[in-house]
N, C-alpha and C. Protein backbone atom coordinates (compact mmCIF):
# COMPACT_ATOMS: atom_id res chain seq x y z
N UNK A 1 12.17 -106.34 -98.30
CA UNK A 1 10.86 -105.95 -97.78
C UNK A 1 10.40 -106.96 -96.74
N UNK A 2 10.63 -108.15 -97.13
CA UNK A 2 9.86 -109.40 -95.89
C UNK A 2 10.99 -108.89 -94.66
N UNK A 3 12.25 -108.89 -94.98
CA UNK A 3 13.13 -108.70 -93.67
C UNK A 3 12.78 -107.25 -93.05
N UNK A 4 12.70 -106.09 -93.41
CA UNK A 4 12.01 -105.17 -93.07
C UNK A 4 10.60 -105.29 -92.39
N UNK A 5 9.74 -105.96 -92.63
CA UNK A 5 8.39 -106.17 -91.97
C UNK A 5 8.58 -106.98 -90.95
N UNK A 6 9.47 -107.88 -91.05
CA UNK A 6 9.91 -108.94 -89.79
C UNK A 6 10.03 -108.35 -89.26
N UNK A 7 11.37 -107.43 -89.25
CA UNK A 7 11.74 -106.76 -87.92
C UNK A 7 10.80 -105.81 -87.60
N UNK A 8 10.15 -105.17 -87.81
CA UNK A 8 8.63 -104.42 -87.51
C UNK A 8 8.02 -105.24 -87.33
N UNK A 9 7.84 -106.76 -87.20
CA UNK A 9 6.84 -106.94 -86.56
C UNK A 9 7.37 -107.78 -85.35
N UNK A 10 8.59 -107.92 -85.43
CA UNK A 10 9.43 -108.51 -83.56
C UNK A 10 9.54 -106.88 -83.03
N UNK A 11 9.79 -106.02 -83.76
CA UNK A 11 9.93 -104.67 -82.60
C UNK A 11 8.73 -104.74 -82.16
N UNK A 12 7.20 -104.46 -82.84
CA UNK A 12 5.94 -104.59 -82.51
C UNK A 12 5.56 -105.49 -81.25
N UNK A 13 5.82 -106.69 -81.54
CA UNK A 13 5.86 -107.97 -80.63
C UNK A 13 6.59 -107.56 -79.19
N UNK A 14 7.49 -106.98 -79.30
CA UNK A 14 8.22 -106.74 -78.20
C UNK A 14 7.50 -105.50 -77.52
N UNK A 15 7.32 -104.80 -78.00
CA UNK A 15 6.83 -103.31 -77.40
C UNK A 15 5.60 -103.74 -76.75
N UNK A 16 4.40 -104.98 -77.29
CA UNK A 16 3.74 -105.61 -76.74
C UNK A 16 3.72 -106.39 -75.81
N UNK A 17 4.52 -106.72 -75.33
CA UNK A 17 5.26 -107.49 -74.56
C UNK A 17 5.61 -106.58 -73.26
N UNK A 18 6.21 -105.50 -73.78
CA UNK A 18 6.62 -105.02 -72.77
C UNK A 18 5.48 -103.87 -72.24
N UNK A 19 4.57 -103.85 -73.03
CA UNK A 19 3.60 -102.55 -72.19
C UNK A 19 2.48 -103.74 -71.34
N UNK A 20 2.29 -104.99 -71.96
CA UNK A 20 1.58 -106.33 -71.07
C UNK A 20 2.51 -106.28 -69.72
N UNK A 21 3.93 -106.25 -69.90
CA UNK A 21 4.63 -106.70 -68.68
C UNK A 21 4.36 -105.54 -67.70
N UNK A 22 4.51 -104.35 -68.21
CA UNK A 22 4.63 -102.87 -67.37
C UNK A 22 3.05 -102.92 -66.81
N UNK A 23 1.93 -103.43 -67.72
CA UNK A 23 0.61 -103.72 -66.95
C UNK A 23 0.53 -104.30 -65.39
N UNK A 24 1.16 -105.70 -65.90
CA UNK A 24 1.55 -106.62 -65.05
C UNK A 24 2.10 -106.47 -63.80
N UNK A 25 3.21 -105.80 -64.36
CA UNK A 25 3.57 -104.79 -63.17
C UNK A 25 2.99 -103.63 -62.05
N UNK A 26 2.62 -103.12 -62.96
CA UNK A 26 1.75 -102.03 -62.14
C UNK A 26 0.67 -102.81 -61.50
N UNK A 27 -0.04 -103.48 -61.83
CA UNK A 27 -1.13 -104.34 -61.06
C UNK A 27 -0.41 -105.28 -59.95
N UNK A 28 0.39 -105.71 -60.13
CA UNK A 28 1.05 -106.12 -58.76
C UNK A 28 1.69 -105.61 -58.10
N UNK A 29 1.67 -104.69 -58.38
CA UNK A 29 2.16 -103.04 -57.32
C UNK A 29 0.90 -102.54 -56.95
N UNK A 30 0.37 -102.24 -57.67
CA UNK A 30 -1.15 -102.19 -56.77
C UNK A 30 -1.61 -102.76 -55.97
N UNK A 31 -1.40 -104.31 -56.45
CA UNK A 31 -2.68 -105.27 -55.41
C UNK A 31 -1.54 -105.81 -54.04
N UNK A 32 0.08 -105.35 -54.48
CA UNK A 32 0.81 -105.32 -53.29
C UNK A 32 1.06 -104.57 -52.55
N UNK A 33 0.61 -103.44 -52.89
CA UNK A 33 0.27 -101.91 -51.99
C UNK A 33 -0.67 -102.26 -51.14
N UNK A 34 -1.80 -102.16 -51.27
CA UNK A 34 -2.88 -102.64 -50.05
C UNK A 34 -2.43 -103.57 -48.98
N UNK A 35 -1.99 -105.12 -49.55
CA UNK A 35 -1.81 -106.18 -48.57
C UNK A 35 -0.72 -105.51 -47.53
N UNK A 36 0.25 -104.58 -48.13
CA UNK A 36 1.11 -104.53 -47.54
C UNK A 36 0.92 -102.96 -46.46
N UNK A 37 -0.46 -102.97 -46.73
CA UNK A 37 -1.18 -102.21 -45.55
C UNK A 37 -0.60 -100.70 -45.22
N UNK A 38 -0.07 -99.81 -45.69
CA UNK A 38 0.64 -98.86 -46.15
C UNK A 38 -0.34 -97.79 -45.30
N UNK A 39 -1.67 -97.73 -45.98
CA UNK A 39 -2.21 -97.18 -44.97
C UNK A 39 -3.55 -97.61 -44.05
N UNK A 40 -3.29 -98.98 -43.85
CA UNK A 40 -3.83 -99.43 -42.76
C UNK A 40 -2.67 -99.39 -41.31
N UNK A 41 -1.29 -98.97 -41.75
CA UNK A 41 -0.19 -98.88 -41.04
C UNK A 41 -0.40 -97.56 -39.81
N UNK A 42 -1.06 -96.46 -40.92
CA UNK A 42 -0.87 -95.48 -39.84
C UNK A 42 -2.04 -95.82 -39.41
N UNK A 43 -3.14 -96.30 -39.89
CA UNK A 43 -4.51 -96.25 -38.83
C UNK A 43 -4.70 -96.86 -37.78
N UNK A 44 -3.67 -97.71 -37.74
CA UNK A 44 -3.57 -98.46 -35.95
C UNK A 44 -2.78 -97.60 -35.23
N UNK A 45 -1.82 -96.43 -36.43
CA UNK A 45 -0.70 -95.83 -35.18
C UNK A 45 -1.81 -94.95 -34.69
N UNK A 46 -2.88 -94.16 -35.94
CA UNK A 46 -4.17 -93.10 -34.99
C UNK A 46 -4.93 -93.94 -34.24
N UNK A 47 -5.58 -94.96 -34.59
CA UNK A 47 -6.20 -95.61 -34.08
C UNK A 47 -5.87 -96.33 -32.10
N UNK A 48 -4.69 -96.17 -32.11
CA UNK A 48 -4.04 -96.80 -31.17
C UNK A 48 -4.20 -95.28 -30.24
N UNK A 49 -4.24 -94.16 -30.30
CA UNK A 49 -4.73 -92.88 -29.65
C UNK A 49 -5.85 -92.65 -29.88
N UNK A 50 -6.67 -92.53 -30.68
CA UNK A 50 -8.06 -93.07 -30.69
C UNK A 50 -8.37 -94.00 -29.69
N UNK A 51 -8.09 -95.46 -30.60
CA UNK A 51 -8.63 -96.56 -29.53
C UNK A 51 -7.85 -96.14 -27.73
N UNK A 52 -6.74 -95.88 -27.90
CA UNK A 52 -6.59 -95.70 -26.18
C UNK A 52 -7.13 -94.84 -25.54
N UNK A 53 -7.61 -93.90 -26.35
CA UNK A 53 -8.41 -93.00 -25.40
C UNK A 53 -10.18 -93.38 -24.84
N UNK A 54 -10.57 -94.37 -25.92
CA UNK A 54 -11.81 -95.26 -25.78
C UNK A 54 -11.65 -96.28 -24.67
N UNK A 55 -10.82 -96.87 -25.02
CA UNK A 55 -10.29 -97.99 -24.23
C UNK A 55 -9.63 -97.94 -22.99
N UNK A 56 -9.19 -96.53 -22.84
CA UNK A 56 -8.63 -96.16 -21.09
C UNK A 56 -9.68 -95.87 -20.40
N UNK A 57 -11.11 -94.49 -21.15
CA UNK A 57 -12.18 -94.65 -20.30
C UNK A 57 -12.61 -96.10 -19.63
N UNK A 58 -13.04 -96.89 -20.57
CA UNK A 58 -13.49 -98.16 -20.03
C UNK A 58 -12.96 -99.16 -19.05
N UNK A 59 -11.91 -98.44 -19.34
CA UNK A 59 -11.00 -99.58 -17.90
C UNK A 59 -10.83 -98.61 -17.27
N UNK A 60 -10.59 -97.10 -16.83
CA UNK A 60 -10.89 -96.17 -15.80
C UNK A 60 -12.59 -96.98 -15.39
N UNK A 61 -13.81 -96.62 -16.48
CA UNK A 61 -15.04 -97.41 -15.54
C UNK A 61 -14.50 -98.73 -14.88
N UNK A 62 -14.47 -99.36 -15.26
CA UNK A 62 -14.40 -100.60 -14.67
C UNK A 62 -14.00 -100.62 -13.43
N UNK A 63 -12.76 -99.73 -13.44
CA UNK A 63 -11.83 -99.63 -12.16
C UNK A 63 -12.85 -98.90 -11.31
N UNK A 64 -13.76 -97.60 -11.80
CA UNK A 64 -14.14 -96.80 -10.97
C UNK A 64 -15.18 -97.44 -10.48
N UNK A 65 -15.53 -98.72 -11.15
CA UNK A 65 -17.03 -99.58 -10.74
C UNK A 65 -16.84 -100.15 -8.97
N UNK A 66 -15.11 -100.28 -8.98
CA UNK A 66 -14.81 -100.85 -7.71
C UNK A 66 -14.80 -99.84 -6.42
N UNK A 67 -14.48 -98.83 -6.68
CA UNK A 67 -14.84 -97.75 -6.20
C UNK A 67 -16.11 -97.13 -5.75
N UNK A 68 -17.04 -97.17 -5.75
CA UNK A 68 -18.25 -97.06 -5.21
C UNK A 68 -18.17 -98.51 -4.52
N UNK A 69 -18.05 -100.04 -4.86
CA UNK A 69 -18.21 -101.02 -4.07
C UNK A 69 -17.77 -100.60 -2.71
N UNK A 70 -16.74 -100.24 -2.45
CA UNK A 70 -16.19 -99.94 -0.85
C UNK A 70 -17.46 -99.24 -0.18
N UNK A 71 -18.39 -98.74 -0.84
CA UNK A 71 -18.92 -97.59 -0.33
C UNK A 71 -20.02 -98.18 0.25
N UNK A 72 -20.55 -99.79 -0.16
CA UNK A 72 -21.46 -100.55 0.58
C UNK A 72 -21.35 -100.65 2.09
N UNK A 73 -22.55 -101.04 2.52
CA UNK A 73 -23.28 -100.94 3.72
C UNK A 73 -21.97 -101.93 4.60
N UNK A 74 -21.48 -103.22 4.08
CA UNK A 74 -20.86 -103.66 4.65
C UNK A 74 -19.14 -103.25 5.03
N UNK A 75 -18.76 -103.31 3.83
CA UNK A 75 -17.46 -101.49 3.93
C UNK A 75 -17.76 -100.91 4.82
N UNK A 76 -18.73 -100.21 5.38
CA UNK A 76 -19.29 -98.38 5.59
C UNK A 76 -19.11 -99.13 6.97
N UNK A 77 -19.83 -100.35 7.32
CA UNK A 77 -19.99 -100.98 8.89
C UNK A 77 -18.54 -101.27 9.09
N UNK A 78 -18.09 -101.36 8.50
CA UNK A 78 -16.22 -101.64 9.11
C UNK A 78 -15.82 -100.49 9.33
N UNK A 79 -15.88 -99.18 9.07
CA UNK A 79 -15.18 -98.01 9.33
C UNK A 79 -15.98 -97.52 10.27
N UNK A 80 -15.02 -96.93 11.21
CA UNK A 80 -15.81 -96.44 12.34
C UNK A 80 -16.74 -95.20 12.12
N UNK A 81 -16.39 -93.83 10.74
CA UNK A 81 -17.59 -93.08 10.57
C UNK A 81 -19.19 -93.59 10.50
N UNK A 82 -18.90 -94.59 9.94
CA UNK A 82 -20.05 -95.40 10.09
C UNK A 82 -21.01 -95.87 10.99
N UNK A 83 -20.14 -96.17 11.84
CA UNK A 83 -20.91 -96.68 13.31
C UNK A 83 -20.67 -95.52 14.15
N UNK A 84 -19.74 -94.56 14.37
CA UNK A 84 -20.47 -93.81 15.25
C UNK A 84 -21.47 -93.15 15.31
N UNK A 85 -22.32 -92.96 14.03
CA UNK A 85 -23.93 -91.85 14.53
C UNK A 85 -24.94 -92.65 14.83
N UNK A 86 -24.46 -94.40 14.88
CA UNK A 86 -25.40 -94.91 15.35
C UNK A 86 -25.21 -95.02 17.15
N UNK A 87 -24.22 -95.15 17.42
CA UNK A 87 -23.97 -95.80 18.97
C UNK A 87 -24.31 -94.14 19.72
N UNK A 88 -23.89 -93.18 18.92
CA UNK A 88 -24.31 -91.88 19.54
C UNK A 88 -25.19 -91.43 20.39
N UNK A 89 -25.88 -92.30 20.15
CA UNK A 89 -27.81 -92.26 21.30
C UNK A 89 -27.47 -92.58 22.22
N UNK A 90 -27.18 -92.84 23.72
CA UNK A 90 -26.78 -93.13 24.92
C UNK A 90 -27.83 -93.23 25.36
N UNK A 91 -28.06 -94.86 25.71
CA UNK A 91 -28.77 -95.68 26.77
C UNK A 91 -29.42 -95.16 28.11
N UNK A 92 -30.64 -94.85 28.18
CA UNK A 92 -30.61 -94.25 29.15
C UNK A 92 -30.97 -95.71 30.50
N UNK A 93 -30.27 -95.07 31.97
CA UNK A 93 -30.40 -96.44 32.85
C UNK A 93 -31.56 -96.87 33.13
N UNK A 94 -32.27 -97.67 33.30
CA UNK A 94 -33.46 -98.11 33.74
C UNK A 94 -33.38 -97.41 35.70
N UNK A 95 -34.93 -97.25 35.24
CA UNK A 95 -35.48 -96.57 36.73
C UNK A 95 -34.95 -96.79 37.84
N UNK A 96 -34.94 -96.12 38.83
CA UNK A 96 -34.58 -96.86 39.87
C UNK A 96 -33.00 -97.70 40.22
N UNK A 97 -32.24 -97.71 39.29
CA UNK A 97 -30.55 -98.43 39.07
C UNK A 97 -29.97 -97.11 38.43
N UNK A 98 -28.54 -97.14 39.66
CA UNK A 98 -27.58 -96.34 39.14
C UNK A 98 -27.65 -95.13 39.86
N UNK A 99 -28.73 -95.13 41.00
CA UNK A 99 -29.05 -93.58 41.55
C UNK A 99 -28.72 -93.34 42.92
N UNK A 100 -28.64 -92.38 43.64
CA UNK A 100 -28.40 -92.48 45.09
C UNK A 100 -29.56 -92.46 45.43
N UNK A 101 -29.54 -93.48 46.66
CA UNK A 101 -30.84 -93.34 47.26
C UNK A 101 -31.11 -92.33 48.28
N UNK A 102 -32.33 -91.52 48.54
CA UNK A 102 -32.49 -90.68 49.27
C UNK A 102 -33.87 -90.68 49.90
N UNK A 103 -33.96 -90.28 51.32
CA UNK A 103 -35.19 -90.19 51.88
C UNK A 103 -36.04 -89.42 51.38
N UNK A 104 -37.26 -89.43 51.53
CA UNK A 104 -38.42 -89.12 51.43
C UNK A 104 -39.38 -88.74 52.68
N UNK A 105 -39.40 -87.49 53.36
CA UNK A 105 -40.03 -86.94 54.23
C UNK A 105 -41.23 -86.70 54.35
N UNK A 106 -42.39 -87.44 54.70
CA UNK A 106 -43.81 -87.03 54.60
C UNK A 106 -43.77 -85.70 55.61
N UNK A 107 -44.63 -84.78 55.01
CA UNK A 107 -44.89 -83.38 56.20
C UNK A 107 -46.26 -83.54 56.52
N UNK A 108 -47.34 -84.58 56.23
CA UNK A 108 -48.47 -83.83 55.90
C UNK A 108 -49.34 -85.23 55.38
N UNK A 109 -50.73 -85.96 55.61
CA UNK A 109 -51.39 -86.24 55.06
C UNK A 109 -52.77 -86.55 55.46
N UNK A 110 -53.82 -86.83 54.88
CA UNK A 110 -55.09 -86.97 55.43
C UNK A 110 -55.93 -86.90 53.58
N UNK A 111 -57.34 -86.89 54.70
CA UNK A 111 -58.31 -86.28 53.72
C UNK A 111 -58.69 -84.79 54.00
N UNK A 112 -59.17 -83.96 52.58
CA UNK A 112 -59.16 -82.71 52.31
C UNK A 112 -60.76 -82.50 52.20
N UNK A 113 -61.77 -82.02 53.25
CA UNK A 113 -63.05 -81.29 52.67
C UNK A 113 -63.32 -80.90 51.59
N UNK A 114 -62.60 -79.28 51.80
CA UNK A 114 -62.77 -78.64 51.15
C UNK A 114 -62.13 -78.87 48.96
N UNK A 115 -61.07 -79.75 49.40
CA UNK A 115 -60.23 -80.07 47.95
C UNK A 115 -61.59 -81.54 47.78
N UNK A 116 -62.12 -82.27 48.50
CA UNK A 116 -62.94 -83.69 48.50
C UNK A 116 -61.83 -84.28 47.76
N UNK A 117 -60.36 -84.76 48.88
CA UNK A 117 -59.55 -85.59 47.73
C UNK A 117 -58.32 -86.24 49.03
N UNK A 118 -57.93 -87.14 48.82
CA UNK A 118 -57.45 -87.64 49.91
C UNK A 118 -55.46 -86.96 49.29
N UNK A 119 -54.86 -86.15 50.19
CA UNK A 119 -53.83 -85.68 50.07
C UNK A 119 -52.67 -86.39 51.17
N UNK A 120 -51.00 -85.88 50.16
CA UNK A 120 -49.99 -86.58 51.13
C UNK A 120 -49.12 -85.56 50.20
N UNK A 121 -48.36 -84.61 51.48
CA UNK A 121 -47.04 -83.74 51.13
C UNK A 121 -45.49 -84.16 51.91
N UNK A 122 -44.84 -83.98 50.74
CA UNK A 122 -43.15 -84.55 51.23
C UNK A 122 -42.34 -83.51 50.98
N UNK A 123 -41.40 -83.63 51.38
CA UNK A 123 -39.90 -82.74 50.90
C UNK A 123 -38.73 -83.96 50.82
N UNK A 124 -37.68 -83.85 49.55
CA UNK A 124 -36.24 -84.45 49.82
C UNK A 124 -35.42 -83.42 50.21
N UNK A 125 -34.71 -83.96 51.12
CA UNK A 125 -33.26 -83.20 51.41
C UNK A 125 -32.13 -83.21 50.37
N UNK A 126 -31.87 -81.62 50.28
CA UNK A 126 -31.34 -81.28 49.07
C UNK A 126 -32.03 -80.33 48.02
N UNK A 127 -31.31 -80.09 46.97
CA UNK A 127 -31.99 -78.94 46.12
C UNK A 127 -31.22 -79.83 44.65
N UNK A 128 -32.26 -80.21 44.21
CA UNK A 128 -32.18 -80.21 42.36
C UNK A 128 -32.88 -80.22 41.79
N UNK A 129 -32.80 -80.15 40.35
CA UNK A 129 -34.26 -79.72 39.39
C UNK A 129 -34.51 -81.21 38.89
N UNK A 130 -35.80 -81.25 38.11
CA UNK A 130 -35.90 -82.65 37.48
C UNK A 130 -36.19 -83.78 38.03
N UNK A 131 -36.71 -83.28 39.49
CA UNK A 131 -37.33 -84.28 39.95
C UNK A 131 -38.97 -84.54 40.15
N UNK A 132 -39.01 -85.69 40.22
CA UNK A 132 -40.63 -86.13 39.76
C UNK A 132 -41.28 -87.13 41.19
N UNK A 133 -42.29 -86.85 41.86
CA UNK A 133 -43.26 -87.31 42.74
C UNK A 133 -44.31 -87.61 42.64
N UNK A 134 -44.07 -88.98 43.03
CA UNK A 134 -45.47 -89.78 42.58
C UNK A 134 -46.23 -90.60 44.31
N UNK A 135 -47.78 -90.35 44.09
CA UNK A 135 -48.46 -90.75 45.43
C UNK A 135 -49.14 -91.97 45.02
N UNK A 136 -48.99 -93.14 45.83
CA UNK A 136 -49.43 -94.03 45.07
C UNK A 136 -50.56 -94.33 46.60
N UNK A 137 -52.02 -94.33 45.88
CA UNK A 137 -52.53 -95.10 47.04
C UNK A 137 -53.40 -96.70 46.85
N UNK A 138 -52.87 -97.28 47.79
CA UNK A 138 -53.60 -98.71 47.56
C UNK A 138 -54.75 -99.38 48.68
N UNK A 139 -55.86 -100.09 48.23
CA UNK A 139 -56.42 -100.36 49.13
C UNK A 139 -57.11 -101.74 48.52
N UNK A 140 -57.22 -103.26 48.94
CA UNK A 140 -57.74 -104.45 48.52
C UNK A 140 -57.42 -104.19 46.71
N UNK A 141 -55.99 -104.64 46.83
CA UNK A 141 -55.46 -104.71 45.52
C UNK A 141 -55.76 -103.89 44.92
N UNK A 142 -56.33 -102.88 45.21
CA UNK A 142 -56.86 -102.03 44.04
C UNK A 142 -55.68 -100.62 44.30
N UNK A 143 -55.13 -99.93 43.10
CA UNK A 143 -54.40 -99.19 43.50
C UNK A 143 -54.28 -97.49 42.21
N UNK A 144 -54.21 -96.67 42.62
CA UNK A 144 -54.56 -95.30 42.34
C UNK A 144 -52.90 -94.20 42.38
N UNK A 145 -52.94 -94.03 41.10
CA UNK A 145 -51.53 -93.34 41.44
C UNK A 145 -51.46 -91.86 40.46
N UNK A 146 -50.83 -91.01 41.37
CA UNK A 146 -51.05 -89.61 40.68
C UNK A 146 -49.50 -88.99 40.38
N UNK A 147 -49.20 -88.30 40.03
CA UNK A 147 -47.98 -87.87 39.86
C UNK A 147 -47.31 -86.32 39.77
N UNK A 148 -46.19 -85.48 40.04
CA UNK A 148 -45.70 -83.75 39.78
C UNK A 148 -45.13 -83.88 39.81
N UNK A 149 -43.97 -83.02 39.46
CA UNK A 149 -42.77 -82.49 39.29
C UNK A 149 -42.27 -81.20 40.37
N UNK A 150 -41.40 -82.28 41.34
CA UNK A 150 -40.87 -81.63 42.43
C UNK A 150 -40.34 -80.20 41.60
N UNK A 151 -40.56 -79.41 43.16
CA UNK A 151 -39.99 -77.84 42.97
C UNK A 151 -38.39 -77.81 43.88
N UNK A 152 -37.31 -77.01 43.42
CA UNK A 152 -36.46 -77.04 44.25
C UNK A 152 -36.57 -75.76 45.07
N UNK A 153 -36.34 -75.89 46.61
CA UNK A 153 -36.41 -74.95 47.46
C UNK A 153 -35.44 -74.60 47.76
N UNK A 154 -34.99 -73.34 49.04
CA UNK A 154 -34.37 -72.90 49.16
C UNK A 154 -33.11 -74.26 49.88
N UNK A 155 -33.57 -75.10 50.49
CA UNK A 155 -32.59 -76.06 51.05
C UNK A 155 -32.78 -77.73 50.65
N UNK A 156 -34.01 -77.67 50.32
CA UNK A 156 -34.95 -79.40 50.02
C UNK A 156 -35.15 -78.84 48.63
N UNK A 157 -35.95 -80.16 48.15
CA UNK A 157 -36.77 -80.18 46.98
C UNK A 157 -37.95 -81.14 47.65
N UNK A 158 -38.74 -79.90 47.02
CA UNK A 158 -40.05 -80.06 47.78
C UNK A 158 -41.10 -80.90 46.63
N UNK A 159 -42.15 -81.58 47.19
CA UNK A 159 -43.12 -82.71 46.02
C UNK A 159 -44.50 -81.61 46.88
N UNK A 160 -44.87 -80.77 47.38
CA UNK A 160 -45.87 -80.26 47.69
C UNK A 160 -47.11 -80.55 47.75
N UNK A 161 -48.59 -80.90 47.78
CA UNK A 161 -49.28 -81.68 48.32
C UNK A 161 -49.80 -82.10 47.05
N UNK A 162 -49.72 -83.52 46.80
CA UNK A 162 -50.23 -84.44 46.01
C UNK A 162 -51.89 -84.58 46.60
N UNK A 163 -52.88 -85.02 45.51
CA UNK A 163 -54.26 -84.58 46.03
C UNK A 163 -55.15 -85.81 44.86
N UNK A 164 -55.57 -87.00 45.42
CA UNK A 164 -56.29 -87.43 44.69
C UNK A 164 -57.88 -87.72 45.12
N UNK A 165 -58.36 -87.24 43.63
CA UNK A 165 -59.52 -86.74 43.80
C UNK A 165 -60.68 -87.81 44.15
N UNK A 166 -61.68 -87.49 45.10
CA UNK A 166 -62.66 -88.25 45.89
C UNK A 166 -63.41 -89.26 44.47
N UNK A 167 -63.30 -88.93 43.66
CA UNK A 167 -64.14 -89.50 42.00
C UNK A 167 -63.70 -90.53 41.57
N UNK A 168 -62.00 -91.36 42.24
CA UNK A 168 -61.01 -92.22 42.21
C UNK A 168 -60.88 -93.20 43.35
N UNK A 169 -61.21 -92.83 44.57
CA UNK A 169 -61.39 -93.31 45.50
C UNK A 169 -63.11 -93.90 46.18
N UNK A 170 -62.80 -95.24 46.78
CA UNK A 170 -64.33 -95.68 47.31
C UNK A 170 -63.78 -95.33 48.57
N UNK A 171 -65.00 -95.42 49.19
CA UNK A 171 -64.78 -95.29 51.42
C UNK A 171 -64.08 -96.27 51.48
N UNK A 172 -63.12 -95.96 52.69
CA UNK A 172 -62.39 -97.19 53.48
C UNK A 172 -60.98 -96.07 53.78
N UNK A 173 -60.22 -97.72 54.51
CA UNK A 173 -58.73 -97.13 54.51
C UNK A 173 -58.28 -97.38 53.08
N UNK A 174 -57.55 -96.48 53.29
CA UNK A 174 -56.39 -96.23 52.00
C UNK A 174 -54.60 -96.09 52.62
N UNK A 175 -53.91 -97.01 52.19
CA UNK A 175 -52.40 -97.14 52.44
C UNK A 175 -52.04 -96.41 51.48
N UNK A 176 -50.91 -95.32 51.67
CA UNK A 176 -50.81 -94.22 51.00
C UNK A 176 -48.78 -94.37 50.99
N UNK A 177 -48.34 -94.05 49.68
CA UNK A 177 -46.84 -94.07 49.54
C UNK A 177 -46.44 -92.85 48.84
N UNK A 178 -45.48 -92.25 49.13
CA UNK A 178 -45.00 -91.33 47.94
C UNK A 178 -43.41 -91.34 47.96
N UNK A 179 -43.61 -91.44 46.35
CA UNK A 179 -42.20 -92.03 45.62
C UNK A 179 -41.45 -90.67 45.06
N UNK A 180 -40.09 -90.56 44.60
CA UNK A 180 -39.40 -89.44 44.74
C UNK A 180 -38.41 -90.56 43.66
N UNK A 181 -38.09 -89.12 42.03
CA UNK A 181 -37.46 -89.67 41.41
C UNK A 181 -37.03 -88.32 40.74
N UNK A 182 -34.99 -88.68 40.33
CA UNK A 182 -34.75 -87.54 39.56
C UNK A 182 -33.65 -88.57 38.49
N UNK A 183 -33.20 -87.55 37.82
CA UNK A 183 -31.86 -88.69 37.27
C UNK A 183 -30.69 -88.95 37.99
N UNK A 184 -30.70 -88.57 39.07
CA UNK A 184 -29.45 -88.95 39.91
C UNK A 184 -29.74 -89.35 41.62
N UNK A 185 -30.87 -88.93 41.46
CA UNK A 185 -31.45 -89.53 43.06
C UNK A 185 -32.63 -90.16 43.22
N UNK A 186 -33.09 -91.02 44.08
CA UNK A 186 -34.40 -91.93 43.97
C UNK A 186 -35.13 -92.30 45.66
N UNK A 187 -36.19 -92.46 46.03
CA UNK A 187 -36.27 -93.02 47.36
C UNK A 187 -37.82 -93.11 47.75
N UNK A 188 -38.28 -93.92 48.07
CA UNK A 188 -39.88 -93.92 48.69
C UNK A 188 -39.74 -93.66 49.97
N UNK A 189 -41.29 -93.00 50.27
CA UNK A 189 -41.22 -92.68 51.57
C UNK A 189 -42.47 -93.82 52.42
N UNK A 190 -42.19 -93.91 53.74
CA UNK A 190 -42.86 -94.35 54.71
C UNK A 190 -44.38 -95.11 54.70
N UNK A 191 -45.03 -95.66 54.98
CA UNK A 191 -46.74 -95.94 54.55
C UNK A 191 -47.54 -94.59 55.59
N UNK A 192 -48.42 -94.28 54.67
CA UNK A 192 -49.79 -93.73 55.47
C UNK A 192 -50.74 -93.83 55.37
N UNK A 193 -51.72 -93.92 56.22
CA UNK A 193 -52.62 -94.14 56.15
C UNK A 193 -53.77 -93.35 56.22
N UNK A 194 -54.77 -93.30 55.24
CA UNK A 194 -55.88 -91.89 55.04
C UNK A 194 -57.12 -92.97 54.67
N UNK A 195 -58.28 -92.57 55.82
CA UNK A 195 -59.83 -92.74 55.58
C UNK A 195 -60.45 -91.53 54.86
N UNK A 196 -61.04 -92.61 54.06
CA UNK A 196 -61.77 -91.85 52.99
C UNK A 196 -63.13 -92.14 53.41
N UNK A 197 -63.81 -91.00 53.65
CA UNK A 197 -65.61 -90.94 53.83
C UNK A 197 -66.19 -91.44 52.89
């Protein structure tokens, strides 16, 4: 009987032993499952298409951040689209430079009764449009100037009688000029002289 219970109680002992060890076991199969990242394994392989698809936008921005930079004012001034709609405006020449010169024909001047205005008529030789006549009269620094827009005639371009009015003028002599201007031709004419009552 004692040898009988012995060995029932080393089989006991052992079977204890061995379901502690199989514990043992299994718990370090467990807690070596995790470390050994099993499925933290695939979440970097999703994660890595995940994250690259996060992570390519942001470096596409970044990249695309440089992309608008070109597009600054100083960029834009280096390429010639840039500067040409500014230079596009063309300079126009200052008065008088760059033109042919041409006479100026007085036909005609005095004082007018009936107009009460001291007048002076010209023609240029030639015919074009766009031209402009101006009567300038001066007398003791003091000086009076009127202005039209030549007509073109059948052979001249005519400035037809310029007329300034008696309300502008004091009595005396008056030295009288008339000037002749287009964009391609230019010329003053002769002095005259008109008493004003």
């Amino acid at each position: 009987m004692r040898r009988g219970t012995a060995a029932r109680w080393w089989v006991a002992a052992a079977v204890v032993v061995l379901v502690v060890a199989a514990a043992v076991l299994v718990r370090i199969a467990l807690t070596a499952g995790p470390p050994a990242t099993v499925d933290p394994a695939p979440t970097p392989r999703h994660s890595p298409s995940a994250g690259s698809s996060s992570p390519a936008p942001t470096v596409p921005t970044t990249s695309a951040a440089p992309a608008p930079t070109p597009t600054s004012d100083s960029d834009c001034s280096a390429q010639d689209p840039c500067e040409d709609p500014e230079p596009t405006v063309p300079a126009l020449p200052p008065r008088g430079e760059e033109r042919e010169p041409v006479d100026v024909v007085v036909t005609g001047s005095g004082w007018d009764d009936a107009e009460d205005g001291a007048w002076v008529s010209a023609y240029v030789p030639g015919v074009e449009e766009g031209g402009v006549c101006t009567l300038v009269l001066s007398r003791s620094g003091r000086q009076v100037e009127i202005e039209q827009d030549a007509l073109a005639d059948a052979s001249t371009t005519i400035c037809g009688s310029l007329l300034v009015p008696h309300s502008e003028l004091e009595a005396g002599t008056w030295s009288g000029r008339l000037a002749y201007a287009s964009p391609t031709r230019t010329g003053e004419s002769s002095d005259v002289v008109i008493e004003v009552p």
